[in-house]
N, C-alpha and C. Protein backbone atom coordinates (compact mmCIF):
# COMPACT_ATOMS: atom_id res chain seq x y z
N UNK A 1 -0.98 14.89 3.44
CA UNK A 1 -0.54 16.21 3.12
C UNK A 1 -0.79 17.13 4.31
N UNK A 2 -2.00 16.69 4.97
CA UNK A 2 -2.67 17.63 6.21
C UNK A 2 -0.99 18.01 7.48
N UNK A 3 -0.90 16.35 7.17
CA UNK A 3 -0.22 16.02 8.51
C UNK A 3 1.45 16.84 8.02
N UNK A 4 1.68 16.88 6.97
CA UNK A 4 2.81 18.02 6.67
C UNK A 4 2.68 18.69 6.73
N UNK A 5 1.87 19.67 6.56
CA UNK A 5 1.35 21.07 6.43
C UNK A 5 1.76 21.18 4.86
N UNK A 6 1.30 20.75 4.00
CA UNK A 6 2.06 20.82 2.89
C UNK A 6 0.66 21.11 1.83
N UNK A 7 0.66 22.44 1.11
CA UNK A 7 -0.30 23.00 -0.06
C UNK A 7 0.10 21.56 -1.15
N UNK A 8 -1.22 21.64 -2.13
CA UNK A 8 -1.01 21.44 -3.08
C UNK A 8 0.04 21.94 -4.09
N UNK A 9 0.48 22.76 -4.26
CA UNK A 9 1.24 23.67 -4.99
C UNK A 9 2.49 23.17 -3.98
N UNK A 10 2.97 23.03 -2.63
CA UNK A 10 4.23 23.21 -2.23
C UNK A 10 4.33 21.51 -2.74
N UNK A 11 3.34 20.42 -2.68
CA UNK A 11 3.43 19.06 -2.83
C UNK A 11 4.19 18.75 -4.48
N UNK A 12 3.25 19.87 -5.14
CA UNK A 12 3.31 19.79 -6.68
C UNK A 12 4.82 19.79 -7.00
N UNK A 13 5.97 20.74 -6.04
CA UNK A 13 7.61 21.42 -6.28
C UNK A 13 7.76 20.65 -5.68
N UNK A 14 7.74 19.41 -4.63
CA UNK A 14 8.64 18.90 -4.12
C UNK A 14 8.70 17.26 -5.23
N UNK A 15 7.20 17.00 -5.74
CA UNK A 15 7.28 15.99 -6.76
C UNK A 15 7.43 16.13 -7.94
N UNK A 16 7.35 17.32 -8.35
CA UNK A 16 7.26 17.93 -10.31
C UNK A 16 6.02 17.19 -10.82
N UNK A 17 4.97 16.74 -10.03
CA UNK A 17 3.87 16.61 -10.13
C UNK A 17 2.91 17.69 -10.45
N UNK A 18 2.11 17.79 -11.00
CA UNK A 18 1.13 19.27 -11.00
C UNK A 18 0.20 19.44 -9.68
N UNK A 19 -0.57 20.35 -9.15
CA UNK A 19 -0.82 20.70 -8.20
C UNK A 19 -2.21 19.84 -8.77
N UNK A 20 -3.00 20.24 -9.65
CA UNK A 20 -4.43 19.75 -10.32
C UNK A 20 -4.18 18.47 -10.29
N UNK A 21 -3.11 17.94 -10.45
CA UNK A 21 -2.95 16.09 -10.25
C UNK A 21 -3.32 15.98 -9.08
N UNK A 22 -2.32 16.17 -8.40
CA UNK A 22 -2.41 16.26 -7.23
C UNK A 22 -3.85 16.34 -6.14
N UNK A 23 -4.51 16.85 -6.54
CA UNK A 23 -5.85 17.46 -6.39
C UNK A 23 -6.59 16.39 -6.40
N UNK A 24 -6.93 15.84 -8.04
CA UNK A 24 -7.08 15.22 -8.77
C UNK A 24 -7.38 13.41 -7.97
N UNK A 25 -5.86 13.41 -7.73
CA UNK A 25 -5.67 12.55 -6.69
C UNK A 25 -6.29 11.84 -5.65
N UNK A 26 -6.48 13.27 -4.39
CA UNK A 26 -7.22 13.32 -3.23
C UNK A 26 -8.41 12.40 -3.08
N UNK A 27 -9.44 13.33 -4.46
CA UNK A 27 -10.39 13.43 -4.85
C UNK A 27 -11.10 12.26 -5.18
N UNK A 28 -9.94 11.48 -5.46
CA UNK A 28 -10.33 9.88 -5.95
C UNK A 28 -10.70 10.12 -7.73
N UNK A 29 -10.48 11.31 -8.14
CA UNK A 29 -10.71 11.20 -9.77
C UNK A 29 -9.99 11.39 -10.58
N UNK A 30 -8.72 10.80 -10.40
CA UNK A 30 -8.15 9.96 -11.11
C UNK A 30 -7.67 8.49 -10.76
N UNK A 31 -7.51 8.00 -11.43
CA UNK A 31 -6.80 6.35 -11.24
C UNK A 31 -5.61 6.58 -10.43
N UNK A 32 -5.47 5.54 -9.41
CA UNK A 32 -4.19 5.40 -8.69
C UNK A 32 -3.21 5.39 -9.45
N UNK A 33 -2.27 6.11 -9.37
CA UNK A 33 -0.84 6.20 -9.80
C UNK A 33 0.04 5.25 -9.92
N UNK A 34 0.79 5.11 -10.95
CA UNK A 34 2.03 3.64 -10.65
C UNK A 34 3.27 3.60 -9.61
N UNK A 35 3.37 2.67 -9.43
CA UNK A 35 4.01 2.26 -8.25
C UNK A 35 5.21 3.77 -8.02
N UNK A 36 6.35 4.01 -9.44
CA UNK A 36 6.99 4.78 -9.40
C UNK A 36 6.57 6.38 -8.91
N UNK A 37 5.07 6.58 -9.09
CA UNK A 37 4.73 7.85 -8.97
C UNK A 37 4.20 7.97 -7.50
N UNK A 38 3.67 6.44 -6.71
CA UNK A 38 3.40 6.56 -5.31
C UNK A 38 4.99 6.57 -4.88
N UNK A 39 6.38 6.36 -5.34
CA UNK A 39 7.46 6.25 -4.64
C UNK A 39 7.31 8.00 -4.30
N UNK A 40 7.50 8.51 -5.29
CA UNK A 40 7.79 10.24 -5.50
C UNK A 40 6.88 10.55 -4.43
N UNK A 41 6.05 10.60 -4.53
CA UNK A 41 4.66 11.02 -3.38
C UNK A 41 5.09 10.56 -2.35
N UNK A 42 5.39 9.28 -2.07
CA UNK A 42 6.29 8.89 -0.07
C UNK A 42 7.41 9.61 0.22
N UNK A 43 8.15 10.22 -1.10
CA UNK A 43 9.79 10.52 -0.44
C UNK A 43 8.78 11.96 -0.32
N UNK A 44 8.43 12.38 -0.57
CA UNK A 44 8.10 14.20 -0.61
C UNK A 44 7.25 14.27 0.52
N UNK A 45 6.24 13.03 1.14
CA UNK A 45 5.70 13.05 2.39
C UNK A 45 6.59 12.68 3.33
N UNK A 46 7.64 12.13 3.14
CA UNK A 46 8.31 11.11 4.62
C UNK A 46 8.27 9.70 4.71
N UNK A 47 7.47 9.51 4.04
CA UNK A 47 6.84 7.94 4.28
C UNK A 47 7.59 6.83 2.88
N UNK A 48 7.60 5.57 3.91
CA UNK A 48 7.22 4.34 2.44
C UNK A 48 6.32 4.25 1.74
N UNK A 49 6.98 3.84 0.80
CA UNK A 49 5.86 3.63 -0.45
C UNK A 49 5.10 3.31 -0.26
N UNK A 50 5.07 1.48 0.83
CA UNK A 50 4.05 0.73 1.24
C UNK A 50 3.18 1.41 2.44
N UNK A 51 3.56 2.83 2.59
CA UNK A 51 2.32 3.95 3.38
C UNK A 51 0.95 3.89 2.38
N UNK A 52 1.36 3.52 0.81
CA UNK A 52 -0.17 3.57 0.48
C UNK A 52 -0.56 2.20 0.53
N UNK A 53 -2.11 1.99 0.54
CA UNK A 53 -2.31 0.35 0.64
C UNK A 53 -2.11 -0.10 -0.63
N UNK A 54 -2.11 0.88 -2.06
CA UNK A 54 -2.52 0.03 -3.17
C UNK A 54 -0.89 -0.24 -3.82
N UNK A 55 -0.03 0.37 -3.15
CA UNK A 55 1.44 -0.11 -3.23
C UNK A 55 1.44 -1.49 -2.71
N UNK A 56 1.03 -1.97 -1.59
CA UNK A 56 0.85 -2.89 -0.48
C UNK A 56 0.40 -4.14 -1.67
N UNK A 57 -1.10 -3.63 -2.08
CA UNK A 57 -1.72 -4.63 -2.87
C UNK A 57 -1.11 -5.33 -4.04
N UNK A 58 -0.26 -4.44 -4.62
CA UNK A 58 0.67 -4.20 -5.88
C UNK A 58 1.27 -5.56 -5.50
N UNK A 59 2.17 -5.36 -4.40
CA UNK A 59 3.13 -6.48 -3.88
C UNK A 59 3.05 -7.77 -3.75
N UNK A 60 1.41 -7.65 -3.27
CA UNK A 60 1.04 -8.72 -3.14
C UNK A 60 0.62 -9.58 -3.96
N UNK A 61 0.01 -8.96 -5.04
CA UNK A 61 -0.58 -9.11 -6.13
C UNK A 61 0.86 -9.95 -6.99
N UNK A 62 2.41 -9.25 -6.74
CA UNK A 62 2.88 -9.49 -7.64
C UNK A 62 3.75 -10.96 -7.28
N UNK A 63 3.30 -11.46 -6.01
CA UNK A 63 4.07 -12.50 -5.12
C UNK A 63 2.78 -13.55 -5.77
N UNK A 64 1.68 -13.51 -5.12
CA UNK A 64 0.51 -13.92 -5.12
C UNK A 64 0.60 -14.52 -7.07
N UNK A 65 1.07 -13.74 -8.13
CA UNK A 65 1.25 -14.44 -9.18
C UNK A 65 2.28 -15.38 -9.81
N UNK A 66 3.07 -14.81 -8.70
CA UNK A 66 4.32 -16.43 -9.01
C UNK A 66 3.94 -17.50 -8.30
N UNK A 67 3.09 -17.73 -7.27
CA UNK A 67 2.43 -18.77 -6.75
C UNK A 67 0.99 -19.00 -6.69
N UNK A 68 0.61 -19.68 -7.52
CA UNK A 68 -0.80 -19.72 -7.51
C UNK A 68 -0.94 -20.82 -6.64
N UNK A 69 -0.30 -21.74 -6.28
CA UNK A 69 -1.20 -22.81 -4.92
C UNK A 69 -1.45 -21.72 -3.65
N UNK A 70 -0.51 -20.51 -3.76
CA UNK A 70 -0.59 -19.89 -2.71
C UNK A 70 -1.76 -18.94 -2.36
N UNK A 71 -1.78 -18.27 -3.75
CA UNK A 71 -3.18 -17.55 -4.08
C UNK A 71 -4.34 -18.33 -4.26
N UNK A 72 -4.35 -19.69 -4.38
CA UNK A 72 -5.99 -20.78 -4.11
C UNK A 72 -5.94 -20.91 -2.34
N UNK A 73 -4.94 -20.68 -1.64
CA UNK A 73 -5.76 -21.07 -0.51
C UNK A 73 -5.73 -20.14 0.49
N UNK A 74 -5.07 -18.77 0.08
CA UNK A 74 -5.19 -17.67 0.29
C UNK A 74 -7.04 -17.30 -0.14
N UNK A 75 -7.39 -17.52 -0.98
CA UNK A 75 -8.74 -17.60 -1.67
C UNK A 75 -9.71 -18.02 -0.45
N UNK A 76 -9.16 -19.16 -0.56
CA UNK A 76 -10.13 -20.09 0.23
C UNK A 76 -10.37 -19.31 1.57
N UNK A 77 -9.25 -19.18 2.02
CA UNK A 77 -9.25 -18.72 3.73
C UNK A 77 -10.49 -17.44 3.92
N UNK A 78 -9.58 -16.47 3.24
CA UNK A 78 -10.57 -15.30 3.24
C UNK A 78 -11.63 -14.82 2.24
N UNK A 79 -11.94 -15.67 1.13
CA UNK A 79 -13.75 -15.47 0.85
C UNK A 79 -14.51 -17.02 0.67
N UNK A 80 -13.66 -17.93 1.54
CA UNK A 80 -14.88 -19.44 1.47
C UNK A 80 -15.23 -19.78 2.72
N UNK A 81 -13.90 -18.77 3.81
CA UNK A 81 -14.03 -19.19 5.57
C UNK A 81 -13.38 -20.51 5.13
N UNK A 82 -12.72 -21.30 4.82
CA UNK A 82 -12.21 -22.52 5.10
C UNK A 82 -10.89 -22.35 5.81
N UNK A 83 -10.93 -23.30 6.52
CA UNK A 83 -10.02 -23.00 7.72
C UNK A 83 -8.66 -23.30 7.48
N UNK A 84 -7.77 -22.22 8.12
CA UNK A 84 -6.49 -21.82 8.26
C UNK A 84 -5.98 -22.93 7.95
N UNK A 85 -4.46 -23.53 7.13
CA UNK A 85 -3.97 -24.40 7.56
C UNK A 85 -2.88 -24.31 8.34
N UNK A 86 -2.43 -25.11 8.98
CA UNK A 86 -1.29 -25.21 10.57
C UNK A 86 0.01 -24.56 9.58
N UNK A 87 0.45 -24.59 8.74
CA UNK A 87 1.82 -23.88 8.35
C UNK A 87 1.66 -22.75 8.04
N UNK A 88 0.18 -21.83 7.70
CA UNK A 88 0.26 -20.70 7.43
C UNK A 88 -0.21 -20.12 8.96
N UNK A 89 -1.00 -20.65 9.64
CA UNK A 89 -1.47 -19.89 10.86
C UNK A 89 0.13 -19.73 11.60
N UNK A 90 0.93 -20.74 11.92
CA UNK A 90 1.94 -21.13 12.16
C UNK A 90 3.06 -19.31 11.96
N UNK A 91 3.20 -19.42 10.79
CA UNK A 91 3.47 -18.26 10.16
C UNK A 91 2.60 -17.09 10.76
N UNK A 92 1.26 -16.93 10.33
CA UNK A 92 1.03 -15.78 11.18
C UNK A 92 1.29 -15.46 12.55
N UNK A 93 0.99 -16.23 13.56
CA UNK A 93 1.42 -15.99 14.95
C UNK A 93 2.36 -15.41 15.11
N UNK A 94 3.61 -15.96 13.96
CA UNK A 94 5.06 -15.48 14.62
C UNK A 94 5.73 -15.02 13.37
N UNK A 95 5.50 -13.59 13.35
CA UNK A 95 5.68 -12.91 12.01
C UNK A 95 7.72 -12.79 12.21
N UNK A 96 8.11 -12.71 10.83
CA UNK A 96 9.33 -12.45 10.73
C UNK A 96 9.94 -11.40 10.09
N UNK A 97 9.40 -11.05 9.39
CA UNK A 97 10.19 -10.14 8.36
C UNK A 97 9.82 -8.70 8.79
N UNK A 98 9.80 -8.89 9.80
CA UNK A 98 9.59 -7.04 10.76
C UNK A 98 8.51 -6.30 10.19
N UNK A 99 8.46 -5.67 9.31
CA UNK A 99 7.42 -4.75 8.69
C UNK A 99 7.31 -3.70 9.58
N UNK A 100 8.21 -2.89 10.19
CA UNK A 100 8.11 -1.79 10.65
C UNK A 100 8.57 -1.83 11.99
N UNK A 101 8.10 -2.79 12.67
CA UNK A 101 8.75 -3.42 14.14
C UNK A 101 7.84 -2.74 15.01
N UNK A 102 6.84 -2.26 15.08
CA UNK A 102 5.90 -2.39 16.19
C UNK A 102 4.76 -3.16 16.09
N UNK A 103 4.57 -4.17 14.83
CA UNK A 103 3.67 -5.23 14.59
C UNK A 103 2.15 -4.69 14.34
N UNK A 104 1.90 -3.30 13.95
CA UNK A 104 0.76 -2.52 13.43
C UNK A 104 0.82 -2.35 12.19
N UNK A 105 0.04 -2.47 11.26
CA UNK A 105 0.32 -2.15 10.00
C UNK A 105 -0.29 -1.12 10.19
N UNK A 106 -0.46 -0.69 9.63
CA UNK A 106 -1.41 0.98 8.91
C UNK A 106 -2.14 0.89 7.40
N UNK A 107 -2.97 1.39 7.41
CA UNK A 107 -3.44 1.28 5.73
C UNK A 107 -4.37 2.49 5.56
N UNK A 108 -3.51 2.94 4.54
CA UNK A 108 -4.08 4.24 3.89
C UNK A 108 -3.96 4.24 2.59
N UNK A 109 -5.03 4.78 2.08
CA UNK A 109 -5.39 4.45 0.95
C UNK A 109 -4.71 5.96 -0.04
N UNK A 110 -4.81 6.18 -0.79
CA UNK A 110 -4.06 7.39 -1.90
C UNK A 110 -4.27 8.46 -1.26
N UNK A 111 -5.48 9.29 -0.89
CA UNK A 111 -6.00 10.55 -0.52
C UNK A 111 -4.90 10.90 0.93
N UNK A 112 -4.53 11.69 0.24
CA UNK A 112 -3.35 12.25 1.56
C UNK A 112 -3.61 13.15 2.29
């Protein structure tokens, strides 16, 4: 919001969100919003949806449940340390699907 110059109240008219939500928000006291209500919040900032991380997580979360061999060794990698296997490292090295095209992600969390 900083980086717009944008009040609570001018954020509140551009989403039909309330300003106290809004607030609310920042603050971390309320629960993250659904996916549809982080869309409203990116078009009124500028940004993609996937500007918030828990949009990001959403996604993943919702890939990650149509494949569960994928989510066991996704598991494994990053909370057992067991090591990479050659088709996914393979994959990481040489990313494809652009994601923005300067190969940085960003991650920001709700508080705008």
């Amino acid at each position: 919001m900083e980086e717009r110059h944008l009040s609570y109240r001018q954020l509140a008219y551009k989403t039909k969100l309330s300003a106290g939500y809004l607030n609310h928000l920042t603050k971390g006291t309320r629960p993250v919003p659904a996916d549809p209500v982080l869309a409203v919040l990116a078009d009124a900032l500028l940004v993609e949806p996937d500007f918030f991380v828990e949009y990001r997580l959403r996604q993943v979360a919702g890939v990650l449940d149509d494949a569960p061999a994928l989510a066991d060794t996704l598991y494994g990698i990053l909370l057992r340390n067991l090591p990479v296997p050659d088709d996914i490292g393979e994959s990481l090295s040489h990313p494809h699907n652009g994601g923005g095209g300067n190969g940085q992600a960003q991650t920001v969390v709700v508080g705008f």
